[in-house]
Protein backbone atom coordinates (compact mmCIF):
# COMPACT_ATOMS: atom_id res chain seq x y z
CA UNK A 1 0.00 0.00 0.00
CA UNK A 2 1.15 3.42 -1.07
CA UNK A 3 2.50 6.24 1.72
CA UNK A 4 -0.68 8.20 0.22
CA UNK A 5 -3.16 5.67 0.36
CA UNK A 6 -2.21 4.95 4.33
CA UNK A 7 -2.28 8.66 4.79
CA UNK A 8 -5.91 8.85 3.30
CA UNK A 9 -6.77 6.33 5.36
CA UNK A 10 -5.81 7.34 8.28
CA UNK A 11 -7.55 11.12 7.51
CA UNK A 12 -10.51 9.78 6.97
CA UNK A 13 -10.42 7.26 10.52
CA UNK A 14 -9.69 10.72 12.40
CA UNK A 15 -12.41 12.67 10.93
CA UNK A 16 -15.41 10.24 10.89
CA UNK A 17 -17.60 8.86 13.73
CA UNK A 18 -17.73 5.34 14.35
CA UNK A 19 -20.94 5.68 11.86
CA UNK A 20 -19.05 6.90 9.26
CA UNK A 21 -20.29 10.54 9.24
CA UNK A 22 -17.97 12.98 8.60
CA UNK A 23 -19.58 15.70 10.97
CA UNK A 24 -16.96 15.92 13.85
CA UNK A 25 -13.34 14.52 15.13
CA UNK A 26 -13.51 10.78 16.05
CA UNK A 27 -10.84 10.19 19.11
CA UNK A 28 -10.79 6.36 20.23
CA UNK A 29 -11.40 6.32 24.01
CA UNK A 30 -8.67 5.91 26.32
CA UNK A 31 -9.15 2.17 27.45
CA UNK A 32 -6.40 2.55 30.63
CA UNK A 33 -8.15 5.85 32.03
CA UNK A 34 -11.50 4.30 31.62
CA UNK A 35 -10.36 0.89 33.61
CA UNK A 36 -8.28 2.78 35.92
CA UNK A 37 -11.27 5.04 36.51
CA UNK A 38 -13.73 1.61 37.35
CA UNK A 39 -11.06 0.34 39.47
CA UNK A 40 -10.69 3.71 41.93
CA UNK A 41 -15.11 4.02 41.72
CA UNK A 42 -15.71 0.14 42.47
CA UNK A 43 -12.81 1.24 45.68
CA UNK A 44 -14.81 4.41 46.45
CA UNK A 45 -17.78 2.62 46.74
CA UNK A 46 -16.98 -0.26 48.19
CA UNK A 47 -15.32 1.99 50.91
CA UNK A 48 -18.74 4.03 51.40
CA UNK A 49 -20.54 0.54 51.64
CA UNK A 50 -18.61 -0.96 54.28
CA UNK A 51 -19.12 2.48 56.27
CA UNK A 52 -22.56 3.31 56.24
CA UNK A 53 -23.05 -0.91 56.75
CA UNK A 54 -21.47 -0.70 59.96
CA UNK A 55 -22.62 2.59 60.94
CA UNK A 56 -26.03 1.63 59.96
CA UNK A 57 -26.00 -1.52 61.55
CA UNK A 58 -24.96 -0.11 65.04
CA UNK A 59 -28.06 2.00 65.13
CA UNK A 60 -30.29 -0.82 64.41
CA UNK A 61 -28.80 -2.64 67.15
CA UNK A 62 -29.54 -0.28 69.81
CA UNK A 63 -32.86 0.93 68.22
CA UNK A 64 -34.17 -3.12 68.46
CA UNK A 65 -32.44 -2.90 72.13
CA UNK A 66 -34.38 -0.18 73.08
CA UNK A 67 -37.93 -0.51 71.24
CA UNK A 68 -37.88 -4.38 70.81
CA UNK A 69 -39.38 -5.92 74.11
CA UNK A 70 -37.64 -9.33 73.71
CA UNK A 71 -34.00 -7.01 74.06
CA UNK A 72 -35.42 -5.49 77.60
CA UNK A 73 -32.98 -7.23 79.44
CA UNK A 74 -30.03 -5.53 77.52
CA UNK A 75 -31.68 -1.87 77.71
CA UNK A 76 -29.83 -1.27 80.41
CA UNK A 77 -26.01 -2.20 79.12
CA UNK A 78 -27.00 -0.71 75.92
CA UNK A 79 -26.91 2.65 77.69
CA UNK A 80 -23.21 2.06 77.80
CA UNK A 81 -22.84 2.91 74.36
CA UNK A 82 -25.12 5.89 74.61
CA UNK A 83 -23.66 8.03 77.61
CA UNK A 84 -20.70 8.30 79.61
CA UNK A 85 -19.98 6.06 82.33
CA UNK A 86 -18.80 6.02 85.79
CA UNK A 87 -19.96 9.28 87.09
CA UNK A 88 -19.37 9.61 90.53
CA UNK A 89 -21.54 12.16 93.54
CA UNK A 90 -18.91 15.01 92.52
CA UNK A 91 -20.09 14.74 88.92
CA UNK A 92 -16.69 13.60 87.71
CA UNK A 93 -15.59 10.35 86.09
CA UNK A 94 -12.60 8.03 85.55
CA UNK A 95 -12.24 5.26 83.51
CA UNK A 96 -13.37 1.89 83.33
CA UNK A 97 -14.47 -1.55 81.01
CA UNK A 98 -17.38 -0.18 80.06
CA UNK A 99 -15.24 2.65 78.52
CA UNK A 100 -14.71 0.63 75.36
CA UNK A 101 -18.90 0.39 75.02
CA UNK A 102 -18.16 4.63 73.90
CA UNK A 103 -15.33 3.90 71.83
CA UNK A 104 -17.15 1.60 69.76
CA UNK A 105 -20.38 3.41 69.32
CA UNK A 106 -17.98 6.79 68.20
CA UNK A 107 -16.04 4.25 65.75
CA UNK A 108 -19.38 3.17 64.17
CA UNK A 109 -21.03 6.87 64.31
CA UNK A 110 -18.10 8.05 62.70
CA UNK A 111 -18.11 5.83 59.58
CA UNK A 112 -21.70 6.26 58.68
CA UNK A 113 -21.57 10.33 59.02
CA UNK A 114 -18.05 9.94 56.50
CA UNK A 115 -19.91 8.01 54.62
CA UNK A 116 -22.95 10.45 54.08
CA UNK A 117 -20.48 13.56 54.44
CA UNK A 118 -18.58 12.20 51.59
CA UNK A 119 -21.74 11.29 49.37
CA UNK A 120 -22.78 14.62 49.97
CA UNK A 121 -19.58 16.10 48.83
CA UNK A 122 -19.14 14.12 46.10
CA UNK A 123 -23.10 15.09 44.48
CA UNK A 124 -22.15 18.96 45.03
CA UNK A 125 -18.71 18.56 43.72
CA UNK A 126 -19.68 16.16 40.41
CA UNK A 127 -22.80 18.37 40.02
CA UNK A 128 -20.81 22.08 40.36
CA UNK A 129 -17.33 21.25 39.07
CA UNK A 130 -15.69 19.44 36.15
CA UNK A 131 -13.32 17.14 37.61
CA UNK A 132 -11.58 13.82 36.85
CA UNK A 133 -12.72 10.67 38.95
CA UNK A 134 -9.56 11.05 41.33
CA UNK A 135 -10.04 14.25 42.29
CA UNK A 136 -13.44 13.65 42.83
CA UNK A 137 -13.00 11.73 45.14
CA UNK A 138 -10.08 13.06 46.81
CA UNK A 139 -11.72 16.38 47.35
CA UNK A 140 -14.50 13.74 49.76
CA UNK A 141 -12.09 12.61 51.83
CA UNK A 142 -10.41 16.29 52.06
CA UNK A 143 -13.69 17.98 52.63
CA UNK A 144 -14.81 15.45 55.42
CA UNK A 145 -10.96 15.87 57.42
CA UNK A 146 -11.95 19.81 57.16
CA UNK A 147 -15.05 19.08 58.69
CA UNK A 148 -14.00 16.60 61.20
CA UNK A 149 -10.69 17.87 62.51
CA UNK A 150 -12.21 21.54 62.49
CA UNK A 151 -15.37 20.75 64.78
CA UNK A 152 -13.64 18.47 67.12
CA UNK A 153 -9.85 20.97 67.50
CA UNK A 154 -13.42 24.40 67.77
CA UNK A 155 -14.53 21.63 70.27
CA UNK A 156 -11.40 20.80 71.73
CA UNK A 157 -10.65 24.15 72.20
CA UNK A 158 -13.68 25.36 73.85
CA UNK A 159 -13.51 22.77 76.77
CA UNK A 160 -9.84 23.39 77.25
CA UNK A 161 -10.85 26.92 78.30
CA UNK A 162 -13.59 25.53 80.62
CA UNK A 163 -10.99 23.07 82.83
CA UNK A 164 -8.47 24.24 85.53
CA UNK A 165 -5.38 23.98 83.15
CA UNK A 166 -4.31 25.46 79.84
CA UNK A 167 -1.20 26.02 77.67
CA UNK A 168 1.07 26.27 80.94
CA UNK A 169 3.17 23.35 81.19
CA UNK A 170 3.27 23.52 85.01
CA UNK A 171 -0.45 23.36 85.17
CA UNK A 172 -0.41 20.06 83.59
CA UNK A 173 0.55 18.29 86.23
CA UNK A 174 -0.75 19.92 89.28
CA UNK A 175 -3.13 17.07 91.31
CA UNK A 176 -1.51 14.48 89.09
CA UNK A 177 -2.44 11.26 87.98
CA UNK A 178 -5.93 12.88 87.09
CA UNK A 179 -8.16 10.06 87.77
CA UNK A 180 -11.45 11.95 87.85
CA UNK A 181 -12.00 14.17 84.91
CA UNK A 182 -14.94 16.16 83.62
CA UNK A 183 -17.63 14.18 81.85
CA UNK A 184 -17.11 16.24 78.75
CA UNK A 185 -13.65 15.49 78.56
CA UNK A 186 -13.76 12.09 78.79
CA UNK A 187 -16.76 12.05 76.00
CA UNK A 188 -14.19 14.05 74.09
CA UNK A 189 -11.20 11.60 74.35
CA UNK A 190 -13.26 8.32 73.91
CA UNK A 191 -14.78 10.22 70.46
CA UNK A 192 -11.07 10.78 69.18
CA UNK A 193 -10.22 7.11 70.01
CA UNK A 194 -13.07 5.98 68.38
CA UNK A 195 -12.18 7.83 65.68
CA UNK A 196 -8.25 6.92 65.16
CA UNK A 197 -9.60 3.22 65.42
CA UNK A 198 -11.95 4.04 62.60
CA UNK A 199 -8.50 5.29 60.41
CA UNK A 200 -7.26 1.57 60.79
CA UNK A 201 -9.90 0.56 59.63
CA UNK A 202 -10.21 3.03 56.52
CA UNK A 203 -6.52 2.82 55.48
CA UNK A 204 -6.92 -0.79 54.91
CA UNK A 205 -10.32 -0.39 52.69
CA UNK A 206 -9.06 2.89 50.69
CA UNK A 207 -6.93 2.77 47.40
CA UNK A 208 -3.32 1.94 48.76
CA UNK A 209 -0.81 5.37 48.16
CA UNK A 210 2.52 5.33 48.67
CA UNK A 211 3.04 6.04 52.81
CA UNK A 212 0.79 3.31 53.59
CA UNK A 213 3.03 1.80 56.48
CA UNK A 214 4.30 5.38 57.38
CA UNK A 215 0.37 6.24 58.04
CA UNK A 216 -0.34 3.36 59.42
CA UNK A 217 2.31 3.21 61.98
CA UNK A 218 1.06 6.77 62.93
CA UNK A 219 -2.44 5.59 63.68
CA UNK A 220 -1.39 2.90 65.47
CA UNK A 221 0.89 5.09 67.82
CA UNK A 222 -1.73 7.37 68.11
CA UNK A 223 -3.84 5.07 69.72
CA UNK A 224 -1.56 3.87 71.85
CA UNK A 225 -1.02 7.54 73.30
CA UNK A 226 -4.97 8.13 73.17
CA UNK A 227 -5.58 5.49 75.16
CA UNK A 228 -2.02 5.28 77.42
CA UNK A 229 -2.76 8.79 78.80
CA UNK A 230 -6.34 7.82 79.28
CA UNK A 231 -5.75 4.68 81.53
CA UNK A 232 -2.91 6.09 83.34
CA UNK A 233 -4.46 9.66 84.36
CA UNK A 234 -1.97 12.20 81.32
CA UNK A 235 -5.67 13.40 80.32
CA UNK A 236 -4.39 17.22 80.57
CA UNK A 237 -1.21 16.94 78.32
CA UNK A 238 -3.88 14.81 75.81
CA UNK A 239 -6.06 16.98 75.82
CA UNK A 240 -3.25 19.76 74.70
CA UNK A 241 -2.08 17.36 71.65
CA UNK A 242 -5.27 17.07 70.36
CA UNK A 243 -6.25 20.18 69.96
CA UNK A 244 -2.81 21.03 68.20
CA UNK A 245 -3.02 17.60 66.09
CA UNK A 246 -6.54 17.86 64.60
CA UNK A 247 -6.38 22.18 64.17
CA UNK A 248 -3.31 21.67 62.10
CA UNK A 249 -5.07 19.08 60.30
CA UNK A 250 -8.13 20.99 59.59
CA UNK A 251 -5.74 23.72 57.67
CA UNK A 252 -4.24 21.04 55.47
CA UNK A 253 -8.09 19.76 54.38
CA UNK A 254 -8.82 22.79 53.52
CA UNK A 255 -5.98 23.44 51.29
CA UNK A 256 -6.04 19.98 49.54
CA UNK A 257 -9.94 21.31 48.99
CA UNK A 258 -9.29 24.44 46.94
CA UNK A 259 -6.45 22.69 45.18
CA UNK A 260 -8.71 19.66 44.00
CA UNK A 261 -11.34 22.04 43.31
CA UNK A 262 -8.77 24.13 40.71
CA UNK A 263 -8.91 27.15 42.93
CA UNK A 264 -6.91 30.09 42.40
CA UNK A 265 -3.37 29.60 42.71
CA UNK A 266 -2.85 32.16 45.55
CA UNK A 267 -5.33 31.00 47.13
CA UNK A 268 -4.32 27.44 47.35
CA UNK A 269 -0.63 28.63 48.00
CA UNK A 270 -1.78 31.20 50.85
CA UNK A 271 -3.78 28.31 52.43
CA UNK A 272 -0.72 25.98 52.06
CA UNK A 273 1.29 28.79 53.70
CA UNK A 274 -0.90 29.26 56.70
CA UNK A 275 -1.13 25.23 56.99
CA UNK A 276 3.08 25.23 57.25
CA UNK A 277 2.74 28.12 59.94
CA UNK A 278 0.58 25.98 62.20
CA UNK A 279 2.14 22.54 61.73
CA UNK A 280 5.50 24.34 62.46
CA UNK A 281 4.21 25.93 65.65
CA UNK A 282 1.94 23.46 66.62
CA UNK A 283 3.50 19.90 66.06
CA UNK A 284 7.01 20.97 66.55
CA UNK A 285 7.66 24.35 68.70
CA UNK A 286 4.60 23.71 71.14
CA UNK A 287 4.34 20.41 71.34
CA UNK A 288 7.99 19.31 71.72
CA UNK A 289 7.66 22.02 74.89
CA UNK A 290 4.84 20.49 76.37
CA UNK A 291 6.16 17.45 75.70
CA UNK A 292 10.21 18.05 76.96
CA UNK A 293 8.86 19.74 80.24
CA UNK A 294 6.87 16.68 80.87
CA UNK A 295 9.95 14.29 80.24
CA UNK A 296 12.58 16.49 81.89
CA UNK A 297 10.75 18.27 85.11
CA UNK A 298 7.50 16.63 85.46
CA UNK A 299 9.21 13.20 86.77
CA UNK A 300 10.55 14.63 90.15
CA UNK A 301 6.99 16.43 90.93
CA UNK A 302 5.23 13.12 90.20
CA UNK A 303 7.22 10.49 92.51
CA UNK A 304 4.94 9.02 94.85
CA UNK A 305 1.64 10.90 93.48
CA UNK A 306 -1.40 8.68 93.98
CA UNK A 307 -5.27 9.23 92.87
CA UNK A 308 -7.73 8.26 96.16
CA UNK A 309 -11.19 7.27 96.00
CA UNK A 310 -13.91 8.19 97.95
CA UNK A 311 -13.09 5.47 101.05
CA UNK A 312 -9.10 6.79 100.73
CA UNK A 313 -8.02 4.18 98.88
CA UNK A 314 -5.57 4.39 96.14
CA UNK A 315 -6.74 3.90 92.95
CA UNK A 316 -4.10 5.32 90.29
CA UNK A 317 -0.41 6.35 91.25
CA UNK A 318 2.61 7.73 89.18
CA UNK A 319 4.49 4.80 87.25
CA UNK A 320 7.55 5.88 86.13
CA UNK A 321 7.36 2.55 83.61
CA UNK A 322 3.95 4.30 81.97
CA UNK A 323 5.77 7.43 82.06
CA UNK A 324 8.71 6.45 79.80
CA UNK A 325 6.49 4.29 77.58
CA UNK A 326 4.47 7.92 77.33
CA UNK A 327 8.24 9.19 76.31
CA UNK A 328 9.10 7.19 73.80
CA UNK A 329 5.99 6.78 71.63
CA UNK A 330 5.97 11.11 72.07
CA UNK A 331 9.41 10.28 70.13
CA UNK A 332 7.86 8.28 67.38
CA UNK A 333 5.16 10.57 67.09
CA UNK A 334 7.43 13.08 66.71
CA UNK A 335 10.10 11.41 64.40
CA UNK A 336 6.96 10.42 62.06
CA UNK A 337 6.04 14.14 61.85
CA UNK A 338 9.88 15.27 61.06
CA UNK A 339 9.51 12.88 58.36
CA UNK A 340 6.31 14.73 57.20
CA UNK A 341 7.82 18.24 57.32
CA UNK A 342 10.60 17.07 54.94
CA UNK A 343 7.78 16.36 52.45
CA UNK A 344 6.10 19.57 53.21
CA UNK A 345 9.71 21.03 52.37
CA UNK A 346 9.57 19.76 49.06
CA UNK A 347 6.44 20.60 48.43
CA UNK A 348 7.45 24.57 50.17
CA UNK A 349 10.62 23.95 47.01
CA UNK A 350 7.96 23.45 44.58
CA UNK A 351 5.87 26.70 45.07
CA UNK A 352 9.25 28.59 45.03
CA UNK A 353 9.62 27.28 42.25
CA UNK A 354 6.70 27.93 40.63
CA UNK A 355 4.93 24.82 40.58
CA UNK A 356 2.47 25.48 42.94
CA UNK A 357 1.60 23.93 45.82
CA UNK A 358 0.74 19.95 45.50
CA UNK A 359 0.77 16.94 47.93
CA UNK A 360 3.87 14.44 47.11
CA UNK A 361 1.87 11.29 49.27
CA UNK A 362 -1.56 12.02 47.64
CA UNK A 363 -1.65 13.45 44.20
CA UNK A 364 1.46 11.44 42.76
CA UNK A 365 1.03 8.01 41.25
């Protein structure tokens, strides 16, 4: 076949329809995008299944508990997974078994409201913007971390200003181990437990990225603080991380947001800026100060420091065991986020450089 004849050929391929009507530009569609694109929707809704099944099946549980007159006889522990426990004539509480009841009621309320958050997110965002399937989807997990990690550091925040202790170090530890806390607190903690269990369990359902042991790790250390300081009475200096953890957190949502939704550059970058300010402050300066006066000063305060119950009994003392363990997985924490500034670094390089500003874990393949 001549050169002209292929070229002829070919011309007429590219300008016909698959009908053969020469009325616009035929393109063959891209078979990878379109299988890639099934592959990350079957994930995203298999994902949003699993959450609203387990969400929704918790509140049938205790609705049949609590309506069904055959479940009478478990009204009463079901209650355990309503309210907080333990509440003593003083109005304070401290921790117990039925502590875990909370934890897994948050865990399950927490899927099913990411679930619908996301759903939610994703109708306004398919229905208002042009985007590709990835950052559709992206921008749902983004906008639900805004939401969550904004209400509960507002949240955080609020109580902290309502309890005898603040940003001092010193008053950290004063009346140490905190055994009895306020109600609200404890409701507070048990809902951010619930919720770092419920990041297990996402991590392992999501599309896999590239820090997947990195992140988990995290989580998993994160509980094990969460629910360290809870058992052993380091409520205050939890409380403190927290808040600092999840407002930082709610700054990098929103960022990610206005970059998947093709915001204006400044914007994005002035977002990303204020996002490096408070993870700078926050999860290095203020935290490793909270954290160092705890390690270095707080131990010769604390010697012999015991938690009495109502008869004078002893019921929680210092362990200077429980306080190193506290130490070291501080450390990791710590270590883990050094690891995440260096990637914020690069990313800092890449808006110097005119790049803009774009996540090296999330938006690379």
């Amino acid at each position: 076949m001549s050169g002209r004849t292929s070229e002829t050929i070919h011309q007429r391929r590219c300008c016909q329809n698959p009908k053969g009507n020469n009325l616009q530009t035929y393109e063959r569609p891209n078979k990878g995008l379109h299988k890639k694109n099934s592959i990350q929707r079957r994930q995203f809704l298999k994902l949003l299944y699993y959450q609203t099944l387990i969400g929704g099946l918790f509140f049938f549980i205790i609705a049949c508990v609590h309506y069904i007159p055959a479940f009478a006889e478990y009204k009463e522990k079901s209650e355990w997974f309503l309210n907080v426990q333990y509440i003593n004539a003083d109005g304070l509480s401290h921790a117990g078994y039925r502590d875990f009841a909370l934890v897994a009621s948050s865990f399950a309320v927490i899927l099913l409201v990411r679930s619908l958050v996301q759903l939610l997110l994703f109708a306004y965002a398919s229905h208002r913007h042009n985007l590709p399937l990835k950052s559709l989807i992206r921008f749902t997990e983004q906008g639900w971390s805004f939401i969550y990690y904004g209400s509960t550091a507002f949240y955080g925040w609020k109580l902290l200003y309502q309890q005898p202790y603040g940003w001092d170090a010193a008053s950290l530890w004063v009346d140490f181990p905190h055994y009895y806390i306020d109600p609200r607190v404890k409701q507070y903690y048990l809902f951010i437990f619930g919720h770092w269990i419920s990041q297990i369990a996402i991590i392992h359902l999501e599309e896999r990225r590239s820090d997947h042991y990195q992140m988990l790790t995290h989580h998993f250390v994160t509980c094990a603080l969460v629910w360290g300081s809870y058992s052993y009475g380091y409520t205050r200096i939890g409380h403190l991380v927290m808040i600092m953890m999840d407002f930082v957190d709610s700054w990098l949502a929103i960022a990610k947001c206005s970059k998947y939704l093709n915001m204006p550059k400044v914007l994005t970058d002035s977002l990303f800026a204020a996002f490096i300010f408070t993870w700078i402050l926050f999860r290095h300066f203020v935290y490793m100060y909270e954290m160092l006066y705890g390690m270095i000063y707080a131990p010769a305060l604390l010697e012999g420091k015991c938690a009495y119950d109502a008869a004078g009994k002893a019921v929680l003392c210092y362990s200077q065991t429980a306080h190193r363990v506290c130490a070291v997985l501080t450390i990791a924490l710590q270590i883990i986020t050094l690891v995440w500034l260096w990637m914020i670094i690069k990313v800092v390089l890449r808006v110097v450089n005119g790049q803009g500003a774009a996540d090296t874990r999330s938006d690379e393949e």
